[in-house]
N, C-alpha and C. Protein backbone atom coordinates (compact mmCIF):
# COMPACT_ATOMS: atom_id res chain seq x y z
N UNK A 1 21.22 97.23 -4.30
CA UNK A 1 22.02 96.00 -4.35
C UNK A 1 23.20 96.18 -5.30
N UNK A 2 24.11 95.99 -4.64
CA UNK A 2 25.81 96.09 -5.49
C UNK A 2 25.66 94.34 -6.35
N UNK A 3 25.60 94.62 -7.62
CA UNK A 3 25.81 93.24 -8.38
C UNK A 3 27.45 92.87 -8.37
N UNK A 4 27.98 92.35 -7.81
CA UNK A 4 29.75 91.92 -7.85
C UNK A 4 30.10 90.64 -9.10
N UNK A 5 29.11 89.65 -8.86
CA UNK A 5 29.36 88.59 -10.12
C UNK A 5 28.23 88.35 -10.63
N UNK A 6 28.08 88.01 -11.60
CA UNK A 6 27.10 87.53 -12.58
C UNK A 6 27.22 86.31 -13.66
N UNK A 7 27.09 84.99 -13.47
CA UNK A 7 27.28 84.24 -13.85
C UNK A 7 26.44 83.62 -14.79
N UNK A 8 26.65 83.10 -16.00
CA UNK A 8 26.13 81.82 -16.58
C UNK A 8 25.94 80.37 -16.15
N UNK A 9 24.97 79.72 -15.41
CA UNK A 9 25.20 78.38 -15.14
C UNK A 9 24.52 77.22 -15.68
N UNK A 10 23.52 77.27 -16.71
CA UNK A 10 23.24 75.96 -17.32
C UNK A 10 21.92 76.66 -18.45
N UNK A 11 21.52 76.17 -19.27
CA UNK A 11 20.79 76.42 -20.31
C UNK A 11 19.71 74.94 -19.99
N UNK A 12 18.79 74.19 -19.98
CA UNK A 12 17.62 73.52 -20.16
C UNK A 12 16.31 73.35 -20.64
N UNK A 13 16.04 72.33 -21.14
CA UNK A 13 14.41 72.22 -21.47
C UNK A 13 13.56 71.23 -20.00
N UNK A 14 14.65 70.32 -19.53
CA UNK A 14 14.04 69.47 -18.92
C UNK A 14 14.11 70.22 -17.07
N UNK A 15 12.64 70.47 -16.79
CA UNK A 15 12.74 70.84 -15.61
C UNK A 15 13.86 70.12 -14.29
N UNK A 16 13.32 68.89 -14.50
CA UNK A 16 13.88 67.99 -13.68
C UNK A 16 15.46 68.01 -13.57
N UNK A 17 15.94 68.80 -14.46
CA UNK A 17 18.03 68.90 -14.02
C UNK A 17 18.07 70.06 -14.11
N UNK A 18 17.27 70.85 -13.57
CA UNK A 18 17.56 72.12 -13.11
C UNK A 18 18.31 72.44 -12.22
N UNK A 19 19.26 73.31 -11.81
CA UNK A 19 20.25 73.67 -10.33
C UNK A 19 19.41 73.07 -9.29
N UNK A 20 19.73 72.77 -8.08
CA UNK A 20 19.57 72.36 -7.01
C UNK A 20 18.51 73.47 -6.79
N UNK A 21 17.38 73.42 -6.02
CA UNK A 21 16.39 74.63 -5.77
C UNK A 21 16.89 74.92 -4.03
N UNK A 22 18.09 75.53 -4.15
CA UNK A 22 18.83 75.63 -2.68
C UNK A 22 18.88 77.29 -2.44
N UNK A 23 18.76 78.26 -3.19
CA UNK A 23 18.84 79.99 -3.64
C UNK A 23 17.15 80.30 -3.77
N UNK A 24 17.32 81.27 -3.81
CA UNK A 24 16.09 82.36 -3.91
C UNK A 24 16.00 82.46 -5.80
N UNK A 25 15.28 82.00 -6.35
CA UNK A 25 15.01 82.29 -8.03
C UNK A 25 14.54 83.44 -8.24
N UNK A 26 14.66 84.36 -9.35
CA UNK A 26 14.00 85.60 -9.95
C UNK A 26 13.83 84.88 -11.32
N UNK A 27 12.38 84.72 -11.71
CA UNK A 27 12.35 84.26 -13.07
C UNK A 27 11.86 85.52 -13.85
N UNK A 28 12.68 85.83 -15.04
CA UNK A 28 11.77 86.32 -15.75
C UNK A 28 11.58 86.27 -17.41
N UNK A 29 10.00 86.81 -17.99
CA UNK A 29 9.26 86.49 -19.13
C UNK A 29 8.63 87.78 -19.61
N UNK A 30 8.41 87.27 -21.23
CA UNK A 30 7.47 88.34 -21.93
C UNK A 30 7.08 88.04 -22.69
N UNK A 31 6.10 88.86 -23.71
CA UNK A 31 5.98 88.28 -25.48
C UNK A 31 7.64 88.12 -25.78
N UNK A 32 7.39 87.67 -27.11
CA UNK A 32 8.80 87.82 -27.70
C UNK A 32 9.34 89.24 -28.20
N UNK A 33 10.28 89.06 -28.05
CA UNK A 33 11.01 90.87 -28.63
C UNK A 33 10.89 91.99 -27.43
N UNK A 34 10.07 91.64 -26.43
CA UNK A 34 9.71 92.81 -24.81
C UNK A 34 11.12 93.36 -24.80
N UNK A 35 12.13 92.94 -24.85
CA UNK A 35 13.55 93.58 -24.82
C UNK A 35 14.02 92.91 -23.21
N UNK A 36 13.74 91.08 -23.15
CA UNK A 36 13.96 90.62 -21.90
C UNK A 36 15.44 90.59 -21.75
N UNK A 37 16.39 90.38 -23.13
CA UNK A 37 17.43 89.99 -22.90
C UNK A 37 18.08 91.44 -22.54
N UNK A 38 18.01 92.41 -22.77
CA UNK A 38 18.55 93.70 -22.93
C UNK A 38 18.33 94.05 -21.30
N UNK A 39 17.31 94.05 -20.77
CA UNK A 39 16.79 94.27 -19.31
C UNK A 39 17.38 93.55 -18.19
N UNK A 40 18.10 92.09 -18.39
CA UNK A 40 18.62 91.40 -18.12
C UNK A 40 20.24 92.00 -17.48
N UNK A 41 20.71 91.95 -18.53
CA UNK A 41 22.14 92.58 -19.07
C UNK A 41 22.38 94.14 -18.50
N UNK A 42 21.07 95.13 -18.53
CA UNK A 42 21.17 95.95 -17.55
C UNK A 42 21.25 95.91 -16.13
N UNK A 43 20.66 94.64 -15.55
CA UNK A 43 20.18 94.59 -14.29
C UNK A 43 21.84 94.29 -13.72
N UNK A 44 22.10 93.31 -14.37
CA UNK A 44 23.71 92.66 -13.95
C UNK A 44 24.22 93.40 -14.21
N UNK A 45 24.59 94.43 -15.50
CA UNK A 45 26.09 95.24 -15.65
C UNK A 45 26.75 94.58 -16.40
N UNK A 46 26.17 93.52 -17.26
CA UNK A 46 26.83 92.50 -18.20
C UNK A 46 26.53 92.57 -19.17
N UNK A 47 26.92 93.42 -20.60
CA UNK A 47 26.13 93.48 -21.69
C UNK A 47 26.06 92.60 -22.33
N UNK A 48 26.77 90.83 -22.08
CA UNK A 48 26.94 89.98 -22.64
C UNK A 48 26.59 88.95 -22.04
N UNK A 49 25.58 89.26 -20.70
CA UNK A 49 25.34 87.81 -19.99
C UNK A 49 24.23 87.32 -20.72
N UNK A 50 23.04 87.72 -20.92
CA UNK A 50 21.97 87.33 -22.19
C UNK A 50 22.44 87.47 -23.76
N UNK A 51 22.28 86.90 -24.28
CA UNK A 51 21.79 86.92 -25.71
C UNK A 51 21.27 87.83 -26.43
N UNK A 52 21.48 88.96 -26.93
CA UNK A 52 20.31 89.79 -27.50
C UNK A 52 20.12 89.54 -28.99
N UNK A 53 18.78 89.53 -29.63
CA UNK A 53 18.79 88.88 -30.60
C UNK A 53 17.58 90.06 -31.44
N UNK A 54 18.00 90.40 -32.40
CA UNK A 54 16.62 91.06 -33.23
C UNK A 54 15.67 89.97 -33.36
N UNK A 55 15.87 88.80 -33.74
CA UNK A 55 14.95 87.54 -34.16
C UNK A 55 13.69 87.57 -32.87
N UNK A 56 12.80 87.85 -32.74
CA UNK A 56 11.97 87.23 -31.65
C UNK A 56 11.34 86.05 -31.98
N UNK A 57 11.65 85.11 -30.19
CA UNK A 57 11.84 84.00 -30.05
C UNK A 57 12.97 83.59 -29.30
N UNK A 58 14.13 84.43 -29.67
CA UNK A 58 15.46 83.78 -29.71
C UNK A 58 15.42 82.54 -28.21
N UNK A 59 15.12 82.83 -27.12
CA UNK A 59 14.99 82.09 -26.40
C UNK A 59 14.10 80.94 -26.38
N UNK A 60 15.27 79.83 -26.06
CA UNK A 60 14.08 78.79 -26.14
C UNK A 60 14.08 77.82 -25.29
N UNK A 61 15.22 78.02 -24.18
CA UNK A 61 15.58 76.99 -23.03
C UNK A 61 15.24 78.17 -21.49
N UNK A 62 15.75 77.14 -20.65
CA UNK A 62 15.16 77.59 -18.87
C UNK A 62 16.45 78.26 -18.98
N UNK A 63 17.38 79.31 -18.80
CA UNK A 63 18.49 80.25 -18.77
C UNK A 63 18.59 80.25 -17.27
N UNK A 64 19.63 79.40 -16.55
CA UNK A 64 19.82 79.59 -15.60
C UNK A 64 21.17 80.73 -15.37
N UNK A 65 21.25 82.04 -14.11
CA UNK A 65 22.48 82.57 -13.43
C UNK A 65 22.89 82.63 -12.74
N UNK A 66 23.89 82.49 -11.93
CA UNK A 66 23.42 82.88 -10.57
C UNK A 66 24.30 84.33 -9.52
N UNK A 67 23.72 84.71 -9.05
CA UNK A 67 24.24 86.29 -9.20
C UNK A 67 24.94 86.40 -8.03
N UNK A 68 26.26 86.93 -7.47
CA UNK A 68 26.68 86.91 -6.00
C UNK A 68 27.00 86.02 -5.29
N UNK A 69 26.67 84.71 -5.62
CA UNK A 69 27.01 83.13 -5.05
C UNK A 69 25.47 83.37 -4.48
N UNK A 70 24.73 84.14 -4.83
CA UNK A 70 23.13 84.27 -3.38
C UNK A 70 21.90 83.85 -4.02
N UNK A 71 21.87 84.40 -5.62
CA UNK A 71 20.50 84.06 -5.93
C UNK A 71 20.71 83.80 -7.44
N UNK A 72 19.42 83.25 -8.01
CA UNK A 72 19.40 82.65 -9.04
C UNK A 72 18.68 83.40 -10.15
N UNK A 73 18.92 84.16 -11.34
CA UNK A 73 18.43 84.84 -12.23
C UNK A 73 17.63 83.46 -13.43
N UNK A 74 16.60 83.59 -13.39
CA UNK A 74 16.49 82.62 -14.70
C UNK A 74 15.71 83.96 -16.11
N UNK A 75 16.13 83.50 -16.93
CA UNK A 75 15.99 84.02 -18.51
C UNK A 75 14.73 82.68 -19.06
N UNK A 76 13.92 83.07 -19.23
CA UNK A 76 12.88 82.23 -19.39
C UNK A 76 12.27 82.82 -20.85
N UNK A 77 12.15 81.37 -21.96
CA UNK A 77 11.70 81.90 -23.36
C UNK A 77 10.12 82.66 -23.14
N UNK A 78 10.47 83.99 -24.24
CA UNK A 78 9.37 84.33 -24.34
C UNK A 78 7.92 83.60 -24.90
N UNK A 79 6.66 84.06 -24.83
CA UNK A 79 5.60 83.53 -25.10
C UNK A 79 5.16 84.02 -26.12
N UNK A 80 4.43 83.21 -26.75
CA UNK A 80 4.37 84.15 -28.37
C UNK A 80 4.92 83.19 -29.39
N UNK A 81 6.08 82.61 -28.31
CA UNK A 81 6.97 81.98 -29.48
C UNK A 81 6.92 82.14 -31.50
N UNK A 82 6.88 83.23 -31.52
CA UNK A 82 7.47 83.77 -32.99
C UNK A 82 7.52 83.03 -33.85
N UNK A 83 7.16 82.77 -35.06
CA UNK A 83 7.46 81.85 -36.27
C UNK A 83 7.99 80.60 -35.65
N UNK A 84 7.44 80.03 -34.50
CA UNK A 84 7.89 78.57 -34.00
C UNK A 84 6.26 77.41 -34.77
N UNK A 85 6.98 76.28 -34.58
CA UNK A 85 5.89 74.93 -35.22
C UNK A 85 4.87 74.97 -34.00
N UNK A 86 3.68 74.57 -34.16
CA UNK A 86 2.81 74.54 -33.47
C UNK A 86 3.14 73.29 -32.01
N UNK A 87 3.83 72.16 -32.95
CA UNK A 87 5.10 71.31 -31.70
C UNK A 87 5.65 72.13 -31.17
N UNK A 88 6.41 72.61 -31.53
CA UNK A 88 7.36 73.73 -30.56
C UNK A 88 6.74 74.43 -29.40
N UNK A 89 5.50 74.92 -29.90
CA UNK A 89 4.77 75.98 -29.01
C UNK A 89 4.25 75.23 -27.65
N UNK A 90 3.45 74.03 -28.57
CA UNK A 90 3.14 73.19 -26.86
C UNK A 90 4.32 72.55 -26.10
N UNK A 91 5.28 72.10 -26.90
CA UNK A 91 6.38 71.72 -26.00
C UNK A 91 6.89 72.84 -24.59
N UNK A 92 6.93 73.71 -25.08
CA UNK A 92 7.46 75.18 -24.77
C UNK A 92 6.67 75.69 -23.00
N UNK A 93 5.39 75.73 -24.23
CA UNK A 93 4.17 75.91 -23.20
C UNK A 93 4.11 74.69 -22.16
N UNK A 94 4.70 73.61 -22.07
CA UNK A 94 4.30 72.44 -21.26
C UNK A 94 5.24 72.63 -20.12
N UNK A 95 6.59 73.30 -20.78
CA UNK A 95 7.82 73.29 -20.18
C UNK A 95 7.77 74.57 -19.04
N UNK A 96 6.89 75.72 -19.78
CA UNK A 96 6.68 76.61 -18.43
C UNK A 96 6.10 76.42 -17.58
N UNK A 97 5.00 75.99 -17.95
CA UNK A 97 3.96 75.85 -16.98
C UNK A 97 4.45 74.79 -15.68
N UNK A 98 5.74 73.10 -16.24
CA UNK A 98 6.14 72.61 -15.13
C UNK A 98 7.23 73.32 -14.37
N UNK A 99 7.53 74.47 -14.91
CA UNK A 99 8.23 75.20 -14.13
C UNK A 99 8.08 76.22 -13.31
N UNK A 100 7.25 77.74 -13.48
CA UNK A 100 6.66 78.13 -13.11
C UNK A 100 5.69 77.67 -11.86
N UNK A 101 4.69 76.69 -12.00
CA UNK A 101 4.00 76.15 -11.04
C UNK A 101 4.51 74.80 -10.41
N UNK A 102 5.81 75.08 -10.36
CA UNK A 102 6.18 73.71 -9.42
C UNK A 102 7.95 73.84 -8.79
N UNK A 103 8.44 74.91 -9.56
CA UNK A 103 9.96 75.59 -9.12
C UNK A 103 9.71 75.99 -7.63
N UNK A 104 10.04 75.18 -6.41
CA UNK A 104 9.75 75.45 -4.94
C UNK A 104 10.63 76.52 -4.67
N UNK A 105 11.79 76.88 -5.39
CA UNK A 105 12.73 78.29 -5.06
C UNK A 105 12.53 79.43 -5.52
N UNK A 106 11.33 79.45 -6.38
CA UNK A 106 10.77 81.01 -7.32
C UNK A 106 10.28 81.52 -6.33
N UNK A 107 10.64 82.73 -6.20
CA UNK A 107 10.25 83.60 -5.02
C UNK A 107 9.17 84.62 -6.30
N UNK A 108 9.67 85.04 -7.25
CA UNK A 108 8.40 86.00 -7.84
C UNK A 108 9.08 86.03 -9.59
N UNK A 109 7.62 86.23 -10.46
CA UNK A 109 8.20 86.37 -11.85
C UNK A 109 8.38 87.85 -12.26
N UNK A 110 9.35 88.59 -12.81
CA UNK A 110 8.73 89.65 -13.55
C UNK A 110 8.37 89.02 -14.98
N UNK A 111 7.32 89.90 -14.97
CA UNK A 111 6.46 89.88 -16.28
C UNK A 111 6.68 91.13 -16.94
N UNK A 112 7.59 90.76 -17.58
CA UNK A 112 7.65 92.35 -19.00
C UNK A 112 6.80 92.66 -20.20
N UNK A 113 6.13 93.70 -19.77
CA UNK A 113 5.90 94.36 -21.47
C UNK A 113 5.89 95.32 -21.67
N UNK A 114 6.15 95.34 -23.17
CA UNK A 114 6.31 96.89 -23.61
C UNK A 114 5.17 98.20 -23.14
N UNK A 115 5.54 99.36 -22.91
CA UNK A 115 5.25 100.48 -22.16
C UNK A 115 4.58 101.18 -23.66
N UNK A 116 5.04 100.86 -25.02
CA UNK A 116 4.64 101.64 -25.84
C UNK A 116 3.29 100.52 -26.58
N UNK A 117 2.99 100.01 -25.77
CA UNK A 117 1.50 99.54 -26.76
C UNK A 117 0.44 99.05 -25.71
N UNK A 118 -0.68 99.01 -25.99
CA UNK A 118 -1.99 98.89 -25.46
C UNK A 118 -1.77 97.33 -24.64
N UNK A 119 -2.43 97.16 -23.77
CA UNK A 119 -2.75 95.57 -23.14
C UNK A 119 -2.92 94.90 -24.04
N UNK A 120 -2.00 94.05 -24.23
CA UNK A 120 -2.22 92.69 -25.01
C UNK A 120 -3.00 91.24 -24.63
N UNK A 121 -3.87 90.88 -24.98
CA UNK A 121 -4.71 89.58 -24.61
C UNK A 121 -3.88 88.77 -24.25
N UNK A 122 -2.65 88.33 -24.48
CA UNK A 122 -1.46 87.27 -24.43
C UNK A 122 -0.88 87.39 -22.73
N UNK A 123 -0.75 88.41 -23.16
CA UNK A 123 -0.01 89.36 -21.70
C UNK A 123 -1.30 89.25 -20.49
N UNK A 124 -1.90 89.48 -20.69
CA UNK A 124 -3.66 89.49 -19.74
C UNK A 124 -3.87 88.26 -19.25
N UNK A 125 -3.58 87.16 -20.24
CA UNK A 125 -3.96 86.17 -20.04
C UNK A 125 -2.54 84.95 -19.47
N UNK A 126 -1.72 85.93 -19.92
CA UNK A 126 -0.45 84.63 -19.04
C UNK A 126 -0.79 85.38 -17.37
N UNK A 127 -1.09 86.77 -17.19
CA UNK A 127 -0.95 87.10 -15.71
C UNK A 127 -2.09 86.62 -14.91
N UNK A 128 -3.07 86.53 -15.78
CA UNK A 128 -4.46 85.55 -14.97
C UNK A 128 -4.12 84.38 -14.81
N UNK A 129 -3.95 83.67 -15.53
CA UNK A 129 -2.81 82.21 -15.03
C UNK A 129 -2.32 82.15 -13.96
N UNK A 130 -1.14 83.38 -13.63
CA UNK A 130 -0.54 82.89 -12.47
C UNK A 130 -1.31 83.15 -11.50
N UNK A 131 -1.88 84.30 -11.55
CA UNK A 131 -3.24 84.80 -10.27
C UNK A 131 -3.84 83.67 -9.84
N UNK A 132 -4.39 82.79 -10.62
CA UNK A 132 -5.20 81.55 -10.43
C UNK A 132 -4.07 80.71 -9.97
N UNK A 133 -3.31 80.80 -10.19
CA UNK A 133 -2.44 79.70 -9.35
C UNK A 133 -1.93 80.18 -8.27
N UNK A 134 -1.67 81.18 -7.71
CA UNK A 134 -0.74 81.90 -6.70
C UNK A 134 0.10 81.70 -7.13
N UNK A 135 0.39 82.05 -8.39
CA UNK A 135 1.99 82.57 -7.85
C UNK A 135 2.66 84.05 -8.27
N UNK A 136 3.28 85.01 -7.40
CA UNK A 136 3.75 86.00 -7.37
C UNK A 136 4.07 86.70 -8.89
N UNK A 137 3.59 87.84 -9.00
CA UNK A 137 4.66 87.96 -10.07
C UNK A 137 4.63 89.69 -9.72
N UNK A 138 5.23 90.58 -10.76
CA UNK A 138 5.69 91.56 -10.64
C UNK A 138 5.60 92.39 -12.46
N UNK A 139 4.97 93.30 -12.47
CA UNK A 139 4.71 93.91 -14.18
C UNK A 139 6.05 94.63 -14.15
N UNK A 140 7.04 94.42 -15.36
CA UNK A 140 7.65 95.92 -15.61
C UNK A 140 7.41 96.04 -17.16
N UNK A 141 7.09 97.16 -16.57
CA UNK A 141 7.29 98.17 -18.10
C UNK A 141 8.69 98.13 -18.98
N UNK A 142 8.64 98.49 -19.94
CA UNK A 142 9.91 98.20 -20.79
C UNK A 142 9.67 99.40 -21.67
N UNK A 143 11.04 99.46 -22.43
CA UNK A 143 11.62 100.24 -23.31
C UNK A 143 10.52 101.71 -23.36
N UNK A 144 10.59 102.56 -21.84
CA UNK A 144 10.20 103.56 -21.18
C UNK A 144 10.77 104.57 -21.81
N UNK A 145 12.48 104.78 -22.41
CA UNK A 145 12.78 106.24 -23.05
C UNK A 145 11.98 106.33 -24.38
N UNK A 146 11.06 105.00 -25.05
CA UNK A 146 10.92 105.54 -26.41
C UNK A 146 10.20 106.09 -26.40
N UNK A 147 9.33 106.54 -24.94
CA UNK A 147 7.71 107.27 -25.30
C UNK A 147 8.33 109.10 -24.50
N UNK A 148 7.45 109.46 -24.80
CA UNK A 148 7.95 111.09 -23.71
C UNK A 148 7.16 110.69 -22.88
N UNK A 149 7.48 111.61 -21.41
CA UNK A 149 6.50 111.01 -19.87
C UNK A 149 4.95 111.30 -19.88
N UNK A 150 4.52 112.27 -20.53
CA UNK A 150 3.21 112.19 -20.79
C UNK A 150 2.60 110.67 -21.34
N UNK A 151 2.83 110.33 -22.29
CA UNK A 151 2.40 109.57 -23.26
C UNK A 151 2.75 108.58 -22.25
N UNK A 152 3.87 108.36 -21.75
CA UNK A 152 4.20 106.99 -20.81
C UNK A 152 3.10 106.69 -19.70
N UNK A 153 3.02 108.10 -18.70
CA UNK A 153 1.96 108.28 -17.40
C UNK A 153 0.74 107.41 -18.40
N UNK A 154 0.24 107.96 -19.12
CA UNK A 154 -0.93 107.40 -19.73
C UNK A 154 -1.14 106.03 -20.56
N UNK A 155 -0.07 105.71 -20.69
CA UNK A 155 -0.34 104.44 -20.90
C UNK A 155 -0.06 103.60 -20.02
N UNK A 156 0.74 103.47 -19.10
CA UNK A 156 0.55 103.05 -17.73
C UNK A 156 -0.80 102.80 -17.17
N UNK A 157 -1.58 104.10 -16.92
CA UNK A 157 -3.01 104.01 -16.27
C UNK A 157 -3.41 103.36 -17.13
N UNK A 158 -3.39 103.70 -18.16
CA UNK A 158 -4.62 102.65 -19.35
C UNK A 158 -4.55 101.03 -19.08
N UNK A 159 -2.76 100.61 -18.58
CA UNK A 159 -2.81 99.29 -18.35
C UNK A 159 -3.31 99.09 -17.15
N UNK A 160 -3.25 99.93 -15.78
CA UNK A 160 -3.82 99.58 -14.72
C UNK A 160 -5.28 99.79 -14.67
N UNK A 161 -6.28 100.69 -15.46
CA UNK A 161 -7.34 100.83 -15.45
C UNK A 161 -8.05 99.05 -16.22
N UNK A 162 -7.21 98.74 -17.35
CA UNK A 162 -7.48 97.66 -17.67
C UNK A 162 -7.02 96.33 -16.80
N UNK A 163 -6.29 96.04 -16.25
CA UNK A 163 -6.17 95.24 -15.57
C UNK A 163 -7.63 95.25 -13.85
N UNK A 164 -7.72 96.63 -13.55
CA UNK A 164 -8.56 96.49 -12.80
C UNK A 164 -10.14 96.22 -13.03
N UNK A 165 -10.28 95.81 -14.03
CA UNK A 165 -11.48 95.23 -14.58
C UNK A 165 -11.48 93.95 -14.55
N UNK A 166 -10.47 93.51 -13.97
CA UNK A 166 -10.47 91.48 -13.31
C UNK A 166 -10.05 91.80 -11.97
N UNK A 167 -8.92 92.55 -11.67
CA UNK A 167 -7.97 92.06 -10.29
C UNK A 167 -8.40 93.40 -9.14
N UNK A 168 -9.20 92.97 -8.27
CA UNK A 168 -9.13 93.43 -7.16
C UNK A 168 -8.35 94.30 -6.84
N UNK A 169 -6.98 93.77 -6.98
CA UNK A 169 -5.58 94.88 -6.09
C UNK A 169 -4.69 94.62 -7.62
N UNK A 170 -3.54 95.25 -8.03
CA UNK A 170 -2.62 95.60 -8.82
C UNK A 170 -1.57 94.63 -8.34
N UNK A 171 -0.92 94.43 -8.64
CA UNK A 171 0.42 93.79 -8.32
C UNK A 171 1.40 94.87 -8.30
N UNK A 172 2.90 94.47 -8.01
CA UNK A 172 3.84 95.89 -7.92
C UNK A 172 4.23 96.03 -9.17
N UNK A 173 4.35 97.03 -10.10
CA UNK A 173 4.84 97.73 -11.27
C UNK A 173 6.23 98.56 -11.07
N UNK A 174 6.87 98.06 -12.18
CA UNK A 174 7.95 99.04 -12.35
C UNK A 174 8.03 99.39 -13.99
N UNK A 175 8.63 100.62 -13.96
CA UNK A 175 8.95 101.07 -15.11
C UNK A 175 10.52 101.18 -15.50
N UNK A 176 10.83 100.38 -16.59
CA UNK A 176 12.38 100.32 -17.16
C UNK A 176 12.52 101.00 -18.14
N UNK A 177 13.93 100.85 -18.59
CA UNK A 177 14.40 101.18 -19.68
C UNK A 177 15.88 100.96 -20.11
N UNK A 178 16.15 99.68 -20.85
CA UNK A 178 17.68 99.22 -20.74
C UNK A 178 18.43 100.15 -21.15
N UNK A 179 18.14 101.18 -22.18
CA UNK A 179 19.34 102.05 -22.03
C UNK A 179 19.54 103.28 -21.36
N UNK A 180 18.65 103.55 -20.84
CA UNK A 180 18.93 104.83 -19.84
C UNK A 180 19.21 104.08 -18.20
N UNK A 181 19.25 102.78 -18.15
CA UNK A 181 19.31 102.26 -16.89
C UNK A 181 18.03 102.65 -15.79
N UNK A 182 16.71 102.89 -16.26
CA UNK A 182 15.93 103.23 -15.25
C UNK A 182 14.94 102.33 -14.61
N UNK A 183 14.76 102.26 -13.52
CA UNK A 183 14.19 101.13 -13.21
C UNK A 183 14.97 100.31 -12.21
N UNK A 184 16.34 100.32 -12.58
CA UNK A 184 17.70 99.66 -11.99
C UNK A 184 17.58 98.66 -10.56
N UNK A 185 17.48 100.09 -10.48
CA UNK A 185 17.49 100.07 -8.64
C UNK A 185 16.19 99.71 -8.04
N UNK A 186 15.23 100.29 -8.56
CA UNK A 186 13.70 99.30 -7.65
C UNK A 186 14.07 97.61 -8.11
N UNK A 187 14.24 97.29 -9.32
CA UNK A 187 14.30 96.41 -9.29
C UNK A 187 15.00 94.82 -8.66
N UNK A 188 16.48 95.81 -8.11
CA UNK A 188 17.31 94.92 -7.63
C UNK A 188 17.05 95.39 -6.08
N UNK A 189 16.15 96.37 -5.91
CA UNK A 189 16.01 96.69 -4.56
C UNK A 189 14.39 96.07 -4.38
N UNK A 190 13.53 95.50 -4.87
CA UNK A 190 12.39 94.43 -4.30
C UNK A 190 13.56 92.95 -4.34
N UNK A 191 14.05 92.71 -5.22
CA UNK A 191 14.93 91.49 -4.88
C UNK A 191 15.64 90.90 -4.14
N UNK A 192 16.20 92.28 -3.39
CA UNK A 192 17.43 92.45 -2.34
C UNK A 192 16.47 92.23 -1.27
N UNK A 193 15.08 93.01 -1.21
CA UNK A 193 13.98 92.70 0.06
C UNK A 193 13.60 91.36 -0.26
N UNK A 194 12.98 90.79 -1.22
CA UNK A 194 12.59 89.43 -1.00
C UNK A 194 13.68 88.04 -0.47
N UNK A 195 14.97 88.54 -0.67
CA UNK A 195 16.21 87.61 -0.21
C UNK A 195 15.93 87.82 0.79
N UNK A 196 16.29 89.08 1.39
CA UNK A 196 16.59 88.56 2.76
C UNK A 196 15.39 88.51 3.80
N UNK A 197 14.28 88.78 2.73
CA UNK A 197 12.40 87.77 3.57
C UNK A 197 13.34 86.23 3.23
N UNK A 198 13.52 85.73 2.40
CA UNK A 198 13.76 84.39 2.43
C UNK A 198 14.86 83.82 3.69
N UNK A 199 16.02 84.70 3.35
CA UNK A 199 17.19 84.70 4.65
C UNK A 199 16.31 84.25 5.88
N UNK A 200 15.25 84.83 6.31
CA UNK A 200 15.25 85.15 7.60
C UNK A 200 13.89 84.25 7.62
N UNK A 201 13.27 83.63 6.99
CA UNK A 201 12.24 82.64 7.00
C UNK A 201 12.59 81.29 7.10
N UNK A 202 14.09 81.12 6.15
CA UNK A 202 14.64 80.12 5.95
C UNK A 202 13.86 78.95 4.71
N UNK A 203 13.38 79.49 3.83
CA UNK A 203 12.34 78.68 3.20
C UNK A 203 13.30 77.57 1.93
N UNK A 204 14.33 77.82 1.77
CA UNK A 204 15.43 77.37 1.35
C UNK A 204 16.19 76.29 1.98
């Protein structure tokens, strides 16, 4: 997929004035710090369309984009929420969950986490969530150049060996890396396939 524009179009907490649900959505999430904004900014070719922030947390609204005039990128705060008030956290948490399980234009979430550390309970447990709800999502791996490929292959399996101790089947995995650009192309190439499943279903 050739990215041509990449836009900013609204920042929110309140589901309900979200863009028109008229496009195909790509939402995506992580702990805090996964390197969502950086992954972002690779995908578009925009080193300035996200936010990148050392602070984890930095996100704390629904980040709407919309990419090509065709589809809709959302930047969704990480989970974890970082040195936030325990208010904050359920607000937060109330705000995904009416979004996530009720956004009729989300076609699938990626779910990012880091490639250099063990399955996290947080991470385990937001992807059983959506399992129980149906709704789609998609694992990528992140910040992939900091490990060598040995060490990477293997921690990979370690996450799929652990995940297959609940889930039947795997979901689709990709492996990134915002500064070597890897990953790029599967990624905007399941997206480019799920548009035009939507194109041709008309579910929009």
């Amino acid at each position: 997929m050739l990215i041509k524009t990449a836009q900013y179009l609204q920042s929110n907490i309140n589901v309900d004035k979200l863009p028109k649900a008229d496009k195909p959505e790509y939402a995506f999430i992580g702990r805090s710090n996964v390197g969502k904004s950086s992954l972002i900014n690779m995908l578009t070719g925009n080193s300035k369309l996200a936010k990148v922030s050392s602070t984890p947390g930095k996100t704390i609204t629904i980040n709407h984009f919309i990419i090509n005039n065709e589809w809709y990128l959302v930047d969704l705060p990480g989970y974890g929420f970082a040195k936030r008030s325990q208010k904050d956290r359920e607000m937060w948490k109330k705000m995904l969950d009416a979004y996530i399980m009720g956004r009729q234009n989300l076609v699938t979430t990626f779910v990012l986490v880091d490639s250099r550390i063990e399955p996290q309970k947080i991470d385990l447990e937001f992807m059983a969530n959506l399992g129980e709800n149906g709704v789609p999502f998609v694992i990528v791996f992140t910040k992939a150049d900091k490990l060598g490929s040995g060490q990477l292959a293997a921690n990979i399996e370690a996450y799929k060996k652990r995940l297959l101790e609940e889930w039947e089947e795997l979901p689709t995995m990709i492996v990134t890396s915002s500064e070597k650009k890897t990953g790029r192309d599967e990624v905007l190439g399941l997206i480019e396939k799920y548009n035009k499943s939507c194109n041709l279903s008309r579910t929009f």
